[in-house]
Protein backbone atom coordinates (compact mmCIF):
# COMPACT_ATOMS: atom_id res chain seq x y z
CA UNK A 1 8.28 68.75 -63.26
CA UNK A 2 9.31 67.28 -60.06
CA UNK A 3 9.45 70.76 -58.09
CA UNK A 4 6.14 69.93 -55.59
CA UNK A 5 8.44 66.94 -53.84
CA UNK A 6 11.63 69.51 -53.55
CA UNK A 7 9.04 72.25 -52.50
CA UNK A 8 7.32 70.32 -50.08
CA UNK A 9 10.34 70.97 -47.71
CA UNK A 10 9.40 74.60 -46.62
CA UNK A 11 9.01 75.61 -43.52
CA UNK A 12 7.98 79.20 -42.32
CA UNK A 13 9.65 80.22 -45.71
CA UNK A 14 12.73 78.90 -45.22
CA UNK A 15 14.39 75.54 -46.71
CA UNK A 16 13.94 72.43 -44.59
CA UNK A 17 17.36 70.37 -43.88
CA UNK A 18 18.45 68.69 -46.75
CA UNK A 19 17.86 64.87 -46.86
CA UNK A 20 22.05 64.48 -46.35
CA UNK A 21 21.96 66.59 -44.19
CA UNK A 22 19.18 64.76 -42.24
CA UNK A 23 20.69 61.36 -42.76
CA UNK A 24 23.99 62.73 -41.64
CA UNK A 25 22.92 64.03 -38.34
CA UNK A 26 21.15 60.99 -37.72
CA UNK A 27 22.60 57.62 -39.17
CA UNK A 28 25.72 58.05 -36.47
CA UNK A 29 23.57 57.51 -33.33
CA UNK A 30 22.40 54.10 -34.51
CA UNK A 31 24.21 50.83 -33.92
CA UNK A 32 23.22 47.30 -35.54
CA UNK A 33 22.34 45.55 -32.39
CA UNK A 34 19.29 43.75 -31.88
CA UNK A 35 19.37 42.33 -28.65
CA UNK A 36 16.24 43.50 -26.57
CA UNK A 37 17.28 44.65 -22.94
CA UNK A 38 15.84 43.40 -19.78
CA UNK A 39 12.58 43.91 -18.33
CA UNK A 40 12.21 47.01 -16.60
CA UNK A 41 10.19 47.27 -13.13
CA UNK A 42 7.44 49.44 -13.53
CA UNK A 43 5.56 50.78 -10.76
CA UNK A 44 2.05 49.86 -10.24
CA UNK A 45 0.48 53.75 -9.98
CA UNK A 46 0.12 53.59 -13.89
CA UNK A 47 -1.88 50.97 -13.69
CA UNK A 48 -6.08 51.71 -15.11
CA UNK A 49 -8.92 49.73 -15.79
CA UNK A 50 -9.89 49.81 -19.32
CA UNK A 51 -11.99 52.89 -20.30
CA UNK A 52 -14.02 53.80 -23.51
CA UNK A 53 -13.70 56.84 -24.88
CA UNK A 54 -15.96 58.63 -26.98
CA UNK A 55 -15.52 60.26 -29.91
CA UNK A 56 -14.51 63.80 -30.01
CA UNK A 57 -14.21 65.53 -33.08
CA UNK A 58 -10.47 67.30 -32.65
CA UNK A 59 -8.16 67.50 -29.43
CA UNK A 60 -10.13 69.70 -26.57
CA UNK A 61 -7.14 72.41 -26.79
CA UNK A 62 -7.08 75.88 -26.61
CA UNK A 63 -4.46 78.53 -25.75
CA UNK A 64 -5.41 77.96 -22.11
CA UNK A 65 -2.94 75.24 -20.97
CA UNK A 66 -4.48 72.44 -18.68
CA UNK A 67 -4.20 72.63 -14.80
CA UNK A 68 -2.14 69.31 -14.19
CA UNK A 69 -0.16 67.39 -16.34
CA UNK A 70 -0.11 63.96 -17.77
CA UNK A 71 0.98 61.28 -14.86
CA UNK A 72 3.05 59.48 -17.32
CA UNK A 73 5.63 61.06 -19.30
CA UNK A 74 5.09 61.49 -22.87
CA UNK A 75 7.21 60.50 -25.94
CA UNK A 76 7.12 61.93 -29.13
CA UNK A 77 8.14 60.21 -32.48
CA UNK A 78 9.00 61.31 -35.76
CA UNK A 79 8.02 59.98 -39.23
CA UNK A 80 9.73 59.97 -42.33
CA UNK A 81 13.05 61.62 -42.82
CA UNK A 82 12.68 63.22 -39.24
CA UNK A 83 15.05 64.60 -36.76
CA UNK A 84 14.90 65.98 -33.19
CA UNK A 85 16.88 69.02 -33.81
CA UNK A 86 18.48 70.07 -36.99
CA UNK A 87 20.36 73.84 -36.46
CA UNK A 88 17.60 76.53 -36.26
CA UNK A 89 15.02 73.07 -37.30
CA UNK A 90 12.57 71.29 -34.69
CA UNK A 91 10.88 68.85 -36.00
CA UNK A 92 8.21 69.33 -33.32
CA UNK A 93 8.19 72.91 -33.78
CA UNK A 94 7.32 74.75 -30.50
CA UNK A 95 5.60 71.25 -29.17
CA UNK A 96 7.73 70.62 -27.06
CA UNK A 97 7.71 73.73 -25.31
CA UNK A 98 4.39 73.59 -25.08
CA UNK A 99 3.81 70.51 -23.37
CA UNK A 100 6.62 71.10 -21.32
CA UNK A 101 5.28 74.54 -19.95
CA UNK A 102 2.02 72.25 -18.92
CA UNK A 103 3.87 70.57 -16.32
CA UNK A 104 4.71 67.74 -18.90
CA UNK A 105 7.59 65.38 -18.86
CA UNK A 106 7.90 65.11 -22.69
CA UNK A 107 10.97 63.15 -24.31
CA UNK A 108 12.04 63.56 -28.05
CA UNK A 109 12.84 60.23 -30.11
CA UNK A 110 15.47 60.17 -32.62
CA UNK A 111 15.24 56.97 -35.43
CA UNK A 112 17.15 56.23 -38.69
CA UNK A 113 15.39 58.80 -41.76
CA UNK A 114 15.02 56.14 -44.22
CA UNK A 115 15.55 52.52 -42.62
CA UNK A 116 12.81 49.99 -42.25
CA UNK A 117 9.93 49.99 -40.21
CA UNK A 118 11.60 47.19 -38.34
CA UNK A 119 14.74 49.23 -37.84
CA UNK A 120 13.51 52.45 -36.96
CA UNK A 121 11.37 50.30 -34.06
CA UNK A 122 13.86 48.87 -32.80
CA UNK A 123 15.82 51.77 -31.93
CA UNK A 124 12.91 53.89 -30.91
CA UNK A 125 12.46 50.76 -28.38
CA UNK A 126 15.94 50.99 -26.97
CA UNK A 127 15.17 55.26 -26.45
CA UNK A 128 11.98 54.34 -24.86
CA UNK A 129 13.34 51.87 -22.51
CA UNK A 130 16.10 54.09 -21.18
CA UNK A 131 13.23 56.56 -20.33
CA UNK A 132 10.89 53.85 -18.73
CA UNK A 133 14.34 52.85 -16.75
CA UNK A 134 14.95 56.47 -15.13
CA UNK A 135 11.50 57.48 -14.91
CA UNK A 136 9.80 53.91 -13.07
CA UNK A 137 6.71 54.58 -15.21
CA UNK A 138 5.41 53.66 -18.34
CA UNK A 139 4.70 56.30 -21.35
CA UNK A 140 2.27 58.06 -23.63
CA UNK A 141 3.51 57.41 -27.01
CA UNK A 142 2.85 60.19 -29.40
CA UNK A 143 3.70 59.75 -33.18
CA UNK A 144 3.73 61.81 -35.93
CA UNK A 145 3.01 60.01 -39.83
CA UNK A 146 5.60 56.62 -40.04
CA UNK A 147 6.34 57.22 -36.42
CA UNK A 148 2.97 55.39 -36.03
CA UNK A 149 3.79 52.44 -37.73
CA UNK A 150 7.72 52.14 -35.86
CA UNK A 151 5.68 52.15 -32.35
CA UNK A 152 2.95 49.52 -33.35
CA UNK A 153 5.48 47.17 -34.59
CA UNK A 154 7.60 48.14 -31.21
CA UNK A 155 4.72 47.28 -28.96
CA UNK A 156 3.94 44.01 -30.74
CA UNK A 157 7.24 42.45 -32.00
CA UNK A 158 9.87 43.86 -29.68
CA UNK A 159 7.94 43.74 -26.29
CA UNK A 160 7.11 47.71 -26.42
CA UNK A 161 3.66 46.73 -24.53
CA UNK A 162 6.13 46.40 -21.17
CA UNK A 163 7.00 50.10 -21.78
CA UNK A 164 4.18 51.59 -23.46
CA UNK A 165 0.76 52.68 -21.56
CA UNK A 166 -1.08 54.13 -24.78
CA UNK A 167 -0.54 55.06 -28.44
CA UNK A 168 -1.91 58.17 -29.87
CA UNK A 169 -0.96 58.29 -33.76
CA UNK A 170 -1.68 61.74 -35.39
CA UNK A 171 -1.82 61.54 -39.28
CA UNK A 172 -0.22 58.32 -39.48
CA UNK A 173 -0.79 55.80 -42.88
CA UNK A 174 -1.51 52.75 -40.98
CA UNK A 175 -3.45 51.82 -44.54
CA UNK A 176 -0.25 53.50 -46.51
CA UNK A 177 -0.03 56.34 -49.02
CA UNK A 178 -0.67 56.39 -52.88
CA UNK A 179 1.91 59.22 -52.75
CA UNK A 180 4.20 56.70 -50.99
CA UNK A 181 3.39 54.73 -54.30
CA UNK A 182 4.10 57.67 -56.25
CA UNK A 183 7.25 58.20 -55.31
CA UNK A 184 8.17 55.33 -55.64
CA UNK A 185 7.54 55.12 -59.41
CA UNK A 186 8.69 58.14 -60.39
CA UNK A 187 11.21 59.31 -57.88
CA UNK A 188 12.72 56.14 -56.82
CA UNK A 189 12.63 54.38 -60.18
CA UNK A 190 12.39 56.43 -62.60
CA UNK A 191 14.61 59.09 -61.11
CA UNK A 192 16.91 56.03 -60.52
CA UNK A 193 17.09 57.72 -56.58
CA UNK A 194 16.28 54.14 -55.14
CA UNK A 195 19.42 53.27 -56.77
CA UNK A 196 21.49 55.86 -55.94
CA UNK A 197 20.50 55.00 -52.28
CA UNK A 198 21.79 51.85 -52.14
CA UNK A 199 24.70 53.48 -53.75
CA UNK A 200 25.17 55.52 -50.95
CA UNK A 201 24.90 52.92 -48.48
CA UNK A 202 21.54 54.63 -47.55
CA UNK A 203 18.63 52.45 -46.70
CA UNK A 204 15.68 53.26 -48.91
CA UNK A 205 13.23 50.78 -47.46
CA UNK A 206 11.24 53.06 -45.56
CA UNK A 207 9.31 54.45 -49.16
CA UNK A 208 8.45 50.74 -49.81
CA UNK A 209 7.28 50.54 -47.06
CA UNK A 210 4.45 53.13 -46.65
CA UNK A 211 2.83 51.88 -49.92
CA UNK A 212 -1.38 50.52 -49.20
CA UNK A 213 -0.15 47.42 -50.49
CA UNK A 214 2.92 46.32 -47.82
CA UNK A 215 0.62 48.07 -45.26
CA UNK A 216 -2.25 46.05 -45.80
CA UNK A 217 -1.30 42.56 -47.12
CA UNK A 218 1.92 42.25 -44.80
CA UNK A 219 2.22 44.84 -41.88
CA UNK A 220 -1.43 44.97 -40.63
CA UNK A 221 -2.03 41.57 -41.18
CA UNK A 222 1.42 40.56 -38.74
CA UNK A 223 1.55 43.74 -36.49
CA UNK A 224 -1.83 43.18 -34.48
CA UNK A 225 -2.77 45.36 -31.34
CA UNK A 226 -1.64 44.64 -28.27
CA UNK A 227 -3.99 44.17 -25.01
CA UNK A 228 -3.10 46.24 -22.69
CA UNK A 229 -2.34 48.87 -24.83
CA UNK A 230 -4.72 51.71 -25.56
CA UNK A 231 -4.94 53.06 -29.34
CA UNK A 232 -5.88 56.48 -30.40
CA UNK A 233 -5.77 58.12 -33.51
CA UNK A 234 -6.26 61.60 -35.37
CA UNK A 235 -6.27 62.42 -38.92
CA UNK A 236 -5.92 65.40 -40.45
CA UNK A 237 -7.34 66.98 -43.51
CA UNK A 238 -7.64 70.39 -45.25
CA UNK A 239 -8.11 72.04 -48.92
CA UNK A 240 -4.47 72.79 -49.97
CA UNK A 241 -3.77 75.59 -52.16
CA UNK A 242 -2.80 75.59 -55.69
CA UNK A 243 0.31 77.45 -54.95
CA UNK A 244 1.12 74.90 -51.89
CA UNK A 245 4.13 72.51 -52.06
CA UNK A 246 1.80 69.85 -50.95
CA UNK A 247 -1.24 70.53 -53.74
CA UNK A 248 0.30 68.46 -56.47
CA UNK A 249 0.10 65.38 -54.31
CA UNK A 250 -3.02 66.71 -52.43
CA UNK A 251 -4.82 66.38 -55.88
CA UNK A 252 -3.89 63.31 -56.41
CA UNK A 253 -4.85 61.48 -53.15
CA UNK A 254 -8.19 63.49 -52.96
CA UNK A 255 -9.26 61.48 -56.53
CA UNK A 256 -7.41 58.46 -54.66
CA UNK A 257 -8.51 58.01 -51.16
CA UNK A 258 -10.50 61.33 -50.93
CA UNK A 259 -9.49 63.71 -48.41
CA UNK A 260 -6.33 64.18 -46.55
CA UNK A 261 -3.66 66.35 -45.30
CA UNK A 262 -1.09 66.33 -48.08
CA UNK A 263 0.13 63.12 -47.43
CA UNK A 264 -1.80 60.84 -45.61
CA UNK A 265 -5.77 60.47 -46.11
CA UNK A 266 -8.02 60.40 -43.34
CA UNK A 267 -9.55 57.23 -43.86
CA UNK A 268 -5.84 55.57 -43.80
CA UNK A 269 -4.87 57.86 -40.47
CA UNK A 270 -7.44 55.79 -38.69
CA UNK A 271 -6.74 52.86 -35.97
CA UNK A 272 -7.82 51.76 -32.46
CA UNK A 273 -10.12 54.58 -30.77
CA UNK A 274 -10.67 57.22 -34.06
CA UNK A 275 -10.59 60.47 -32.25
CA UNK A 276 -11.80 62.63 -35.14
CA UNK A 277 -9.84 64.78 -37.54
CA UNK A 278 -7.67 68.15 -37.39
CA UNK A 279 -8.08 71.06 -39.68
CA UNK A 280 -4.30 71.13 -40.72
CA UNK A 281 -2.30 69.68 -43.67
CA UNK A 282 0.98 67.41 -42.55
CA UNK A 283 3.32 69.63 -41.94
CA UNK A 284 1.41 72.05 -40.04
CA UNK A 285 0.66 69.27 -37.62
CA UNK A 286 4.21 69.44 -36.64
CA UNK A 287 4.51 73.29 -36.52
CA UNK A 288 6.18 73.49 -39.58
CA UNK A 289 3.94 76.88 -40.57
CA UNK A 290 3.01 79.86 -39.59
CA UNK A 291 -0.12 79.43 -40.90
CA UNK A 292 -1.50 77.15 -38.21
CA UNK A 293 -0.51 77.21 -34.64
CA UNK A 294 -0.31 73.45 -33.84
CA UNK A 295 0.43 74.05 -29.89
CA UNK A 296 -3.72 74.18 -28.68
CA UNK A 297 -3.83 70.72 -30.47
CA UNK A 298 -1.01 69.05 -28.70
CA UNK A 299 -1.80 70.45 -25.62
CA UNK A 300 -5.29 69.02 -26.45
CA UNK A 301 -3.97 65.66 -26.82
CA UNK A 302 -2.27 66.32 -23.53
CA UNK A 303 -5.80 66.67 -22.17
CA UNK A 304 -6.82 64.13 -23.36
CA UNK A 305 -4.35 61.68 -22.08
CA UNK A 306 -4.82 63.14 -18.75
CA UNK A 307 -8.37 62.48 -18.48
CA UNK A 308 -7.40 59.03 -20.07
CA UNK A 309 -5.17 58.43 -16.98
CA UNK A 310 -8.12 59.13 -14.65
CA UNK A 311 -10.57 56.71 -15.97
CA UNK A 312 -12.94 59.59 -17.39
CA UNK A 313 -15.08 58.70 -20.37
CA UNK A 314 -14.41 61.98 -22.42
CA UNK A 315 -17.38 63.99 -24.33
């Protein structure tokens, strides 16, 4: 009865890495430590007056890459139970490429599957630093789902607005999930998988922690915006199947919060500048079908950013 959460793990036909497998890979490159480095001197060329931008209705991409690349370099960030590279698995599936082929300096985060919001930022804060270090310049900061909510609590409880020019979150459930709520119940409890977790010595705090209620009576209310910062955000929403992994919970959250991708609903994807909505379901946004080809809206976002960089007030 629980197939559609085992199911929703496919990708281009093929089983996704199994969660110990995930946690495996992953869990070794984090230590414990908590102790913010220094300050890192940033070069004044990334520097902009504040601009508004308008509303667009999805990324400006096509299969036509842009002609320059973003000034800044760009950092992508995982959500829940992500990876960089798992075997034959990319979490960004042919994003990276595709960015990169633009001209692109694009970096890859890696963060704890599972832990805490709190956790996973600070890690993701120690990655980004070492990149801000190198490179003398701050970065675009582009997260997938939970990675969202690990760099808003980076940039306003760990000092992530030194490092951090912008914020573009893309399907991320900065008002939580119902199907985080879900799971919860029946998986984690029920299931007695919460327990088995802890068991484990797995941390199992990231599921709490993507339910409406932590997101809006204690994270939103603590982890505020940042001036300085720039926001943007995508959703993403489309009719799943009947025969999808994703249609069980799809049902659900479209009687919920109406519609969504899957996962996350569109009205919880939104924060700062609301950039419009993409015609995928979650896991196409991340390449993770053959269904969709997810590189025009990446490199659309790249666009985006670069006219960002200029000062352009974008149509």
């Amino acid at each position: 009865r629980h197939s559609g959460l085992v199911r929703c793990v496919m990708w281009s036909g093929r089983a996704a890495p199994p969660l110990q497998a995930i946690i495996r890979r992953t869990s070794r490159f984090f230590s414990t430590s908590s102790t913010p480095p220094g300050r890192v001197d940033i070069s004044s060329s990334d520097n902009h007056d504040p601009v508004h931008i308008k509303e667009a209705a999805i990324p400006p991409g096509t299969k036509d890459l842009p002609e320059k690349p973003t000034v800044l370099p760009i950092v992508l960030c995982h959500g829940l139970m992500g990876f960089e590279r798992l075997g034959p698995f990319d979490y960004f599936r042919n994003i990276k490429g595709t960015l990169q082929d633009m001209g692109c300096d694009v970096h890859v985060t890696v963060v704890h599957p599972t832990a805490s919001i709190a956790s996973r930022a600070l890690h993701l804060r120690d990655q980004i630093h070492a990149i801000v270090k190198e490179k003398k310049k701050k970065v675009h900061v582009i997260a997938h789902s939970m990675g969202g909510l690990d760099s808003r609590y980076m940039i306003s409880q760990l000092a992530g607005y030194d490092l951090v020019r912008s914020l573009t979150t893309l399907s991320s459930p900065h008002r939580g999930s119902t199907i985080a709520e879900w799971v919860n119940t029946n998986i984690g409890r029920t299931l007695k998988v919460e327990a088995m977790f802890k068991t484990m010595g797995v941390p199992y705090d990231a599921f709490n922690q993507l339910t409406p209620q932590y997101l809006e009576k204690e994270f939103n209310p603590r982890i505020t915006d940042v001036e300085g910062v720039d926001y943007f955000s995508w959703a993403a929403s489309k009719r799943v199947p009947i025969l999808h992994p994703l249609y069980p919970f799809w049902k659900a959250m479209q009687a919920a919060e109406g519609d969504n991708d899957g996962l996350v609903s569109v009205t919880s994807a939104q924060w700062g500048t609301y950039r419009g909505c993409i015609p995928c379901d979650h896991l196409e946004l991340i390449g993770w079908s053959t269904l969709f080809d997810v590189a025009p809206t990446f490199a659309g976002v790249a666009k985006f950013l670069r006219e960002y960089e200029k000062g352009g007030i974008l149509t």
